[in-house]
C-alpha atoms as a PDB file:
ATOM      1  CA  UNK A   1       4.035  -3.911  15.607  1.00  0.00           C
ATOM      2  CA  UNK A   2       2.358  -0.832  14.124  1.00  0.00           C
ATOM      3  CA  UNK A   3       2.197   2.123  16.240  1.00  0.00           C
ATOM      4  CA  UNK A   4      -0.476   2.487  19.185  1.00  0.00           C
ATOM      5  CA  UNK A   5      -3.306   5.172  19.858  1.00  0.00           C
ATOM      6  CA  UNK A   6      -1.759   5.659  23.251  1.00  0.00           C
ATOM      7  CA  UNK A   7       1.685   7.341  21.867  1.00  0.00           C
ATOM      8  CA  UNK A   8      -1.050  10.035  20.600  1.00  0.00           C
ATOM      9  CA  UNK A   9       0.293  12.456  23.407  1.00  0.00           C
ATOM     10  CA  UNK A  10      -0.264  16.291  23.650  1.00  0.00           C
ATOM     11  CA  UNK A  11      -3.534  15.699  20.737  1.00  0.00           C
ATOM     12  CA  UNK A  12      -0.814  15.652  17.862  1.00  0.00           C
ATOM     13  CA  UNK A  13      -2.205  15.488  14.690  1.00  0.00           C
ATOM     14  CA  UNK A  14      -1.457  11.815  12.973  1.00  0.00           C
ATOM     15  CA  UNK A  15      -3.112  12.309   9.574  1.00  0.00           C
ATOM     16  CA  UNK A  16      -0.623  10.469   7.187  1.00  0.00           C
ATOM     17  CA  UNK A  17       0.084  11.526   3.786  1.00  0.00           C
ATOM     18  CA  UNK A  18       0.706   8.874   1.297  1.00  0.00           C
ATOM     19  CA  UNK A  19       3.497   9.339  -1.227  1.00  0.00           C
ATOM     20  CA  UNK A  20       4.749   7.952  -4.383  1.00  0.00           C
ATOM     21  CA  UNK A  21       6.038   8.155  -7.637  1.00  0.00           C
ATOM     22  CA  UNK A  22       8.230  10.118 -10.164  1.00  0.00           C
ATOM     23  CA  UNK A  23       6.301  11.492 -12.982  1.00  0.00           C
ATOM     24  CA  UNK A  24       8.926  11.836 -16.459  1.00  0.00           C
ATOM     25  CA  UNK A  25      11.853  14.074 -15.458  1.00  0.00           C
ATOM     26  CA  UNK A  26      10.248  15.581 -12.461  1.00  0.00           C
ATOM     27  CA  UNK A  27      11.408  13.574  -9.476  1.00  0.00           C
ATOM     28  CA  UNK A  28       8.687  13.115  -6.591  1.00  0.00           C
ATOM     29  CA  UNK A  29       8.794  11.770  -3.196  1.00  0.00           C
ATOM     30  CA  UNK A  30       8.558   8.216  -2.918  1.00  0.00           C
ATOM     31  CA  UNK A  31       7.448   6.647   0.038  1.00  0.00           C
ATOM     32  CA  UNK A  32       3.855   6.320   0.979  1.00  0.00           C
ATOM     33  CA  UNK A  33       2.997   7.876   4.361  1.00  0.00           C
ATOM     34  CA  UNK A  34       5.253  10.739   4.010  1.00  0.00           C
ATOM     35  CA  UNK A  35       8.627   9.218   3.522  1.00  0.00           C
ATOM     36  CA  UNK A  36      11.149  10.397   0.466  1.00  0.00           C
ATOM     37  CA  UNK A  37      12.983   8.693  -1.849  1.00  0.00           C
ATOM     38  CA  UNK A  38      14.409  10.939  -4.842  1.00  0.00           C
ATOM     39  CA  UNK A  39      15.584   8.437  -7.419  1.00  0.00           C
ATOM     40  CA  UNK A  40      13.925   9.488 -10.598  1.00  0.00           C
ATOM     41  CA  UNK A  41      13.885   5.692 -11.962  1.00  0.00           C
ATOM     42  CA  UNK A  42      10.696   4.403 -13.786  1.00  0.00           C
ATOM     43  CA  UNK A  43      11.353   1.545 -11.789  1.00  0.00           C
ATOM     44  CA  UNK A  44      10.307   2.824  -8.835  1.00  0.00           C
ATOM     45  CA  UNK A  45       6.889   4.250  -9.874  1.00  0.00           C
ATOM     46  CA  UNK A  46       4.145   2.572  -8.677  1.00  0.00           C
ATOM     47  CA  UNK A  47       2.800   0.012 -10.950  1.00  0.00           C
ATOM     48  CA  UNK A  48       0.395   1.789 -13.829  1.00  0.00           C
ATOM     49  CA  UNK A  49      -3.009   0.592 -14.730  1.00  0.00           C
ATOM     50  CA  UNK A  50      -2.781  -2.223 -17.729  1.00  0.00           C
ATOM     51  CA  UNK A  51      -4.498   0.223 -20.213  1.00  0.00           C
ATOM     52  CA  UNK A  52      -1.366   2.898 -20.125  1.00  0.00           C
ATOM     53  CA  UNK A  53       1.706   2.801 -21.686  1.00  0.00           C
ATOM     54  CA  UNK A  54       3.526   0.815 -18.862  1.00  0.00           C
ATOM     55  CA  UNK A  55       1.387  -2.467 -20.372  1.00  0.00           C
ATOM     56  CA  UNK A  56       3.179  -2.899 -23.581  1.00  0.00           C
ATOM     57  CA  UNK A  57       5.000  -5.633 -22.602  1.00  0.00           C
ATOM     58  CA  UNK A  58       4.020  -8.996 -24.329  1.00  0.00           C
ATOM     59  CA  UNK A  59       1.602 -10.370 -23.321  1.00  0.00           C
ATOM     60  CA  UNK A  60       3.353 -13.896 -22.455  1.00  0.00           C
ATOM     61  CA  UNK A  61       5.462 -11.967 -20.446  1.00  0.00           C
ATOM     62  CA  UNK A  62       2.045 -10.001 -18.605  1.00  0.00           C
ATOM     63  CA  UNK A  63       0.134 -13.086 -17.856  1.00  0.00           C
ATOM     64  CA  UNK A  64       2.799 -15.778 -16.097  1.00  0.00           C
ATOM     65  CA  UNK A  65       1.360 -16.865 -12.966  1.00  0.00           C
ATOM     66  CA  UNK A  66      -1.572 -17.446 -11.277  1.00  0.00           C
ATOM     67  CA  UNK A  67      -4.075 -14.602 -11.751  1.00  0.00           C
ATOM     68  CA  UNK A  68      -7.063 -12.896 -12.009  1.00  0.00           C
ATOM     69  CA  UNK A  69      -9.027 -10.496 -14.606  1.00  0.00           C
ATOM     70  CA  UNK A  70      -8.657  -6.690 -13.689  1.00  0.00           C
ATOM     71  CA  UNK A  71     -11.359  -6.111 -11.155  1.00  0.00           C
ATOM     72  CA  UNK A  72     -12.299  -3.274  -8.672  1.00  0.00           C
ATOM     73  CA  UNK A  73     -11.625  -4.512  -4.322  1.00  0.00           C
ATOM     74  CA  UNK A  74     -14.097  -4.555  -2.507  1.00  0.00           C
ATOM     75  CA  UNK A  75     -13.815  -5.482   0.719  1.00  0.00           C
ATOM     76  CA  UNK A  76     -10.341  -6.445   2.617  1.00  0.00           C
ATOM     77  CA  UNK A  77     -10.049  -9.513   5.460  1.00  0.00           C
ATOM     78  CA  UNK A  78      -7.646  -9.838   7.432  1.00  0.00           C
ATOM     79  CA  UNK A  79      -8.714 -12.630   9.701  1.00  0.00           C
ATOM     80  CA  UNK A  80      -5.746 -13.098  12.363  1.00  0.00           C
ATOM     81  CA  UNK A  81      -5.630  -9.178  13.256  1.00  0.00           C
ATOM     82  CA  UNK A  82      -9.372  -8.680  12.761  1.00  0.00           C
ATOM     83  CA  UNK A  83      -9.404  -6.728   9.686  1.00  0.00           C
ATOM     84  CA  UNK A  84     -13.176  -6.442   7.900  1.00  0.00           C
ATOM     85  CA  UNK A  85     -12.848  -3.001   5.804  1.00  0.00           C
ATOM     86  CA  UNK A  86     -14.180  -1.256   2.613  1.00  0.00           C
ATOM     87  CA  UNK A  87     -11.573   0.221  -0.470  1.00  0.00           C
ATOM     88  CA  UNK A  88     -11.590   3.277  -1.248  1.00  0.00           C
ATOM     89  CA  UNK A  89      -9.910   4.606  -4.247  1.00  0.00           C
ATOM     90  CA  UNK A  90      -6.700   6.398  -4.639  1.00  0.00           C
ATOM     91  CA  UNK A  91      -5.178   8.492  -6.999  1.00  0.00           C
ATOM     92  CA  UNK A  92      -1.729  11.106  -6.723  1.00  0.00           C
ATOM     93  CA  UNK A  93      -2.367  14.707  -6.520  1.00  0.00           C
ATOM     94  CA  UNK A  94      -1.331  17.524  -8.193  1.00  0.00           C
ATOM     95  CA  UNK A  95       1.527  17.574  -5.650  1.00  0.00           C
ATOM     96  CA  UNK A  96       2.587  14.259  -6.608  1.00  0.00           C
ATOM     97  CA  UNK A  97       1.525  12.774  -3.403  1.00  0.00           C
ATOM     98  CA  UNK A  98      -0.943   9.455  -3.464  1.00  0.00           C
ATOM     99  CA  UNK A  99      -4.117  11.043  -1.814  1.00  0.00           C
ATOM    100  CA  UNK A 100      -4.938   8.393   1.637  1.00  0.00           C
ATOM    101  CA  UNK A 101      -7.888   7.418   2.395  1.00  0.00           C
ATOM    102  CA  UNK A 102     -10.179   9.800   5.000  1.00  0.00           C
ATOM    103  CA  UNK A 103      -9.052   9.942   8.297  1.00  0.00           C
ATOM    104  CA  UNK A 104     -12.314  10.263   9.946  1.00  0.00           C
ATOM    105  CA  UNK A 105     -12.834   6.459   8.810  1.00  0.00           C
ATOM    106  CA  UNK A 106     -10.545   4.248  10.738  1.00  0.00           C
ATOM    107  CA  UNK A 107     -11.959   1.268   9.257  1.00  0.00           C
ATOM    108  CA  UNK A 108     -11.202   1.905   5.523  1.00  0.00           C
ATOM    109  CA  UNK A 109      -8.448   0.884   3.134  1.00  0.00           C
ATOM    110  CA  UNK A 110      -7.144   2.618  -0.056  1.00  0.00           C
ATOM    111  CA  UNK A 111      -5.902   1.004  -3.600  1.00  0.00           C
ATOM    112  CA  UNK A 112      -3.743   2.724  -6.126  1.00  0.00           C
ATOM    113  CA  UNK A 113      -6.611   2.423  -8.664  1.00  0.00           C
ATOM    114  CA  UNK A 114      -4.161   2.751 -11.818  1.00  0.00           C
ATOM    115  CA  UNK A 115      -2.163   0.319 -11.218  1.00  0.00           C
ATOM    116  CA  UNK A 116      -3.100  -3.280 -10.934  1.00  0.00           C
ATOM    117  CA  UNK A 117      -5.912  -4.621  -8.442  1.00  0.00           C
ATOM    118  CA  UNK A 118      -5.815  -7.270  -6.237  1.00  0.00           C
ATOM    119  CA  UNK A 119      -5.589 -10.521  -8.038  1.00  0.00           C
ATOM    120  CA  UNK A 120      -4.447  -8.911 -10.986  1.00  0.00           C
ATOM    121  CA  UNK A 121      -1.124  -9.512 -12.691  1.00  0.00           C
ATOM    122  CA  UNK A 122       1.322  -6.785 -11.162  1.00  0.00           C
ATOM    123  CA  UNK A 123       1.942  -5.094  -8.213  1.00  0.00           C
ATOM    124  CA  UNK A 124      -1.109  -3.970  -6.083  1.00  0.00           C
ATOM    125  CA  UNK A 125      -1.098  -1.420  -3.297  1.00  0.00           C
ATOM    126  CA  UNK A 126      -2.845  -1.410  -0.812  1.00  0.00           C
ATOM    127  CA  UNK A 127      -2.783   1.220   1.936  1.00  0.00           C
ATOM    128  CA  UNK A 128      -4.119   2.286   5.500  1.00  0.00           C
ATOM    129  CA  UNK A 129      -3.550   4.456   8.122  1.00  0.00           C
ATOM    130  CA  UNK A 130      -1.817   2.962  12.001  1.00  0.00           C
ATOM    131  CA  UNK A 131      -3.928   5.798  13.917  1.00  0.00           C
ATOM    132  CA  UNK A 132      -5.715   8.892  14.112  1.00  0.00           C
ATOM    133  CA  UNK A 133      -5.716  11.433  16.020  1.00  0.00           C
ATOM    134  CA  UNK A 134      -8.467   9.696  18.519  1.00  0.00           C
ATOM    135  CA  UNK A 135      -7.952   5.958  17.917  1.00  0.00           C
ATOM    136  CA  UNK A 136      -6.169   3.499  16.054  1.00  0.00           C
ATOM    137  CA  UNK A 137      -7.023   2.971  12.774  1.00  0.00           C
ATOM    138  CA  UNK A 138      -7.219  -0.159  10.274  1.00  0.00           C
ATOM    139  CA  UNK A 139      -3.652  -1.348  10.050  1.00  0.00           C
ATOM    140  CA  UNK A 140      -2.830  -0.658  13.805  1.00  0.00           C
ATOM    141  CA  UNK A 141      -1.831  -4.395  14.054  1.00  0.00           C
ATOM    142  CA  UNK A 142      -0.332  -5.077  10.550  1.00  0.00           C
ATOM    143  CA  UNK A 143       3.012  -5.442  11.779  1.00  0.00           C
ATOM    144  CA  UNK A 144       1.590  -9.122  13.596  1.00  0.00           C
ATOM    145  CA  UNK A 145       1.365 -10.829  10.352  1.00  0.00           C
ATOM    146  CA  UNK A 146       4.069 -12.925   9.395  1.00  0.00           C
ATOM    147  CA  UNK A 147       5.579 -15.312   6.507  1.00  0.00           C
ATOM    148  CA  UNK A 148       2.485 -17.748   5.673  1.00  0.00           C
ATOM    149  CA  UNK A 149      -0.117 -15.875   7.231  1.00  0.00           C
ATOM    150  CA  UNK A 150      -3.078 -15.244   4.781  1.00  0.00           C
ATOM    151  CA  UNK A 151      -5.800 -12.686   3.641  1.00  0.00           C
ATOM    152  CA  UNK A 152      -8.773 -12.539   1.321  1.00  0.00           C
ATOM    153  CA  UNK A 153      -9.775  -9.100  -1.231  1.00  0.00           C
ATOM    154  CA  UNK A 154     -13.178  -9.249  -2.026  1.00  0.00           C
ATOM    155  CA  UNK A 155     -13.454  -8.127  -5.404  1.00  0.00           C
ATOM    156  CA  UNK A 156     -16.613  -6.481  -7.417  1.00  0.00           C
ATOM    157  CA  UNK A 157     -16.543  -9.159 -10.587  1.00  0.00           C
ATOM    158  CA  UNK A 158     -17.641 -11.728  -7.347  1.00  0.00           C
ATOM    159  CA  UNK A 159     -14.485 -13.346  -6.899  1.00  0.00           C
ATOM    160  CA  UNK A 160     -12.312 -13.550  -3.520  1.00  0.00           C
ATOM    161  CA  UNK A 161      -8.810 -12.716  -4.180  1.00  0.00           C
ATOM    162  CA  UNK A 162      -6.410 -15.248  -1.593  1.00  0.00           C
ATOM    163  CA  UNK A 163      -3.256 -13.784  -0.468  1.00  0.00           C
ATOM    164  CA  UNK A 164      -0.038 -15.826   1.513  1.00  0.00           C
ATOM    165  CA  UNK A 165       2.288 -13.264   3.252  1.00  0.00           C
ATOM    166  CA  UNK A 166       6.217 -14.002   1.618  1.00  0.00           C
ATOM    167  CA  UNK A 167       7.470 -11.405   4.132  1.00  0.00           C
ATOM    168  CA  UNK A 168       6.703  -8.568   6.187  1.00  0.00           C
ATOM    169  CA  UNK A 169       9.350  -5.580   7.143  1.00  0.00           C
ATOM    170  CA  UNK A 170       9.888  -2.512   8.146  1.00  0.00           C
ATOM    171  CA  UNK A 171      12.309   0.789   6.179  1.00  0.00           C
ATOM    172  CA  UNK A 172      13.146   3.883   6.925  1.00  0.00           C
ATOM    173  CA  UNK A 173      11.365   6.401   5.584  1.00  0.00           C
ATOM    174  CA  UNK A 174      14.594   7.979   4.278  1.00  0.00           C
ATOM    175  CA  UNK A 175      16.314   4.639   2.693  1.00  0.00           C
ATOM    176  CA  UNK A 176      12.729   3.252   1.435  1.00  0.00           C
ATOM    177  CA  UNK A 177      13.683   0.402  -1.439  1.00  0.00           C
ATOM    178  CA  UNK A 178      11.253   1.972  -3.603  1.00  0.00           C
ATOM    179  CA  UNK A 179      12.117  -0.533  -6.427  1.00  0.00           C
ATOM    180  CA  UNK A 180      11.611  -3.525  -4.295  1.00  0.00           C
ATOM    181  CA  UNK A 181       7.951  -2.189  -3.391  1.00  0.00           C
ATOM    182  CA  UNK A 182       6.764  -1.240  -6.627  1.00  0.00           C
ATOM    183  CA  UNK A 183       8.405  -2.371  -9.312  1.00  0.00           C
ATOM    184  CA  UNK A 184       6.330  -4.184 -11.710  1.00  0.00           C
ATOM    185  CA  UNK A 185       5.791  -7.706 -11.533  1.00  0.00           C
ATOM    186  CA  UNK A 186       4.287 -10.638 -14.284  1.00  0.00           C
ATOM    187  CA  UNK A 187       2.569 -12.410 -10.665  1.00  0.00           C
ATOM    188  CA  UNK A 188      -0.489 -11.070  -9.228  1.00  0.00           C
ATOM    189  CA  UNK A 189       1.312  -9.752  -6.127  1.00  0.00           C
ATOM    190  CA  UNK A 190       0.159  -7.334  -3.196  1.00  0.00           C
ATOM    191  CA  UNK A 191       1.723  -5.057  -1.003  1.00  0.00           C
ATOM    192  CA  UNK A 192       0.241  -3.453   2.043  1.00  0.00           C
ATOM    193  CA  UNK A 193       2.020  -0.485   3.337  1.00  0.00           C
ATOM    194  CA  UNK A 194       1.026   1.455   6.465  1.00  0.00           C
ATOM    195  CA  UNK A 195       3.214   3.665   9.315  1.00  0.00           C
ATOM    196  CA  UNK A 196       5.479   2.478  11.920  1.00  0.00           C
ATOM    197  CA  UNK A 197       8.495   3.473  13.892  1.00  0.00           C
ATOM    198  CA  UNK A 198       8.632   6.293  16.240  1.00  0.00           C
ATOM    199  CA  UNK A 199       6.495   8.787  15.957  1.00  0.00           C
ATOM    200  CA  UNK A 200       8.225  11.951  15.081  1.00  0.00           C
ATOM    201  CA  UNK A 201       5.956  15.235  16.650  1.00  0.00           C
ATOM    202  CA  UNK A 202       8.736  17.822  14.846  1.00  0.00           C
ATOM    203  CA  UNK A 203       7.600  17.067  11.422  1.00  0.00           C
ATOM    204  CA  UNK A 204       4.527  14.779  12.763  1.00  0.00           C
ATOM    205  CA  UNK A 205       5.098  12.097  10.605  1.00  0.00           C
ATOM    206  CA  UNK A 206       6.336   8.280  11.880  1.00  0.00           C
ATOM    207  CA  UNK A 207      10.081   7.324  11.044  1.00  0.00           C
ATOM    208  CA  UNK A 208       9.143   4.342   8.989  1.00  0.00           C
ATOM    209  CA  UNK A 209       6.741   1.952   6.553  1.00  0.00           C
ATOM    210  CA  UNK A 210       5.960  -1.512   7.171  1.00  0.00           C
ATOM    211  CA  UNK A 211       5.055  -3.581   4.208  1.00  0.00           C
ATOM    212  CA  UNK A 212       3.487  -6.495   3.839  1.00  0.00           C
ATOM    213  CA  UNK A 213       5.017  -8.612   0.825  1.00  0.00           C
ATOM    214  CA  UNK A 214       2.318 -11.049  -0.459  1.00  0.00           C
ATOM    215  CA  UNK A 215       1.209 -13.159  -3.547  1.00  0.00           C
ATOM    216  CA  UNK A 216      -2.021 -14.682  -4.770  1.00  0.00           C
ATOM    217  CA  UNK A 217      -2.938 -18.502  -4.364  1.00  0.00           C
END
């Protein structure tokens, strides 16, 4: 289970940073919430918006599956851990680092808004913070879905986006399988990535990820 608001001792500040990505030959860190992961593989950047360069595969190969037309979230449920929150968009920084979502909002989510959205052929993510530091925060119970649970994204074009879990787990920040998480894919697939582990006060960070592996029905 995702972290709780009562390991908050001493007031430590719990504001996670979300990271991604290498950009060309400039290797970046690569796990979101703060972890690293230095392999400078395309293959492990997160999954780019179908309008760039990363969409010139053909388009047989783009479309297999069930999916849906390219269309902003909305809204994110989450029935069996009580999950009813807004998107927000989010984009990487100067720094290289995917910018989360405010922390003054516990109920809010953030997408990686150039690369696919929900329902979308690809890879989706999908992010949120465990806590603050006054209260938990969206994804403080993430870690009770399992294999066959389901979700819903609410999307602006009208349509609800349905999710099955395949798979939910947990890595170390430092031995993230950034590849596995968000390499490319010709399904509409979703992953939702928060904190979890031990809370580490020296560099005030948690030790791990949990992601949520799931696929549109």
């Amino acid at each position: 289970m995702a972290a709780r608001p009562s390991s908050l001792a001493d007031n430590e500040p719990r504001t996670k940073t979300l990271v991604v990505g290498a950009v060309a030959a400039l290797v970046l860190a690569m796990v979101l919430f703060g972890g690293n992961d230095t392999t400078p593989s395309d293959a492990s950047r997160p999954p780019k918006a179908p309008h760039t360069e990363a969409a010139a595969a053909p388009p047989a190969e783009r479309t297999a599956g069930k999916h849906l037309p390219r269309a902003r979230p909305v809204r994110l449920l989450i029935p069996k851990i009580s999950v009813d929150a807004p998107f927000t968009e989010l984009a990487i920084g100067s720094t290289g680092q995917l910018q989360p979502p405010p922390a003054d909002d516990t109920n809010l989510v953030g997408w990686f808004a150039k690369g696919a959205s929900p329902g979308e052929a690809g890879t989706s993510i999908i992010a949120g913070h465990v806590d603050t530091m006054t209260s938990a925060a969206v994804f403080a119970d993430l870690g009770e879905l399992k294999k066959g649970d389901s979700f819903e994204v609410r999307r602006d074009d009208g349509r609800t986006a349905s999710f099955v879990v395949d798979d939910v787990e947990t890595f170390e920040k430092d031995n993230f399988p950034s590849r596995r998480v968000y390499a490319d894919t010709d399904q509409a697939q979703v992953r939702l990535i928060t904190c979890a582990g031990d809370y580490d006060r020296t560099v005030r960070d948690y030790t791990d990820n949990l992601v949520v592996f799931a696929h549109l029905v």
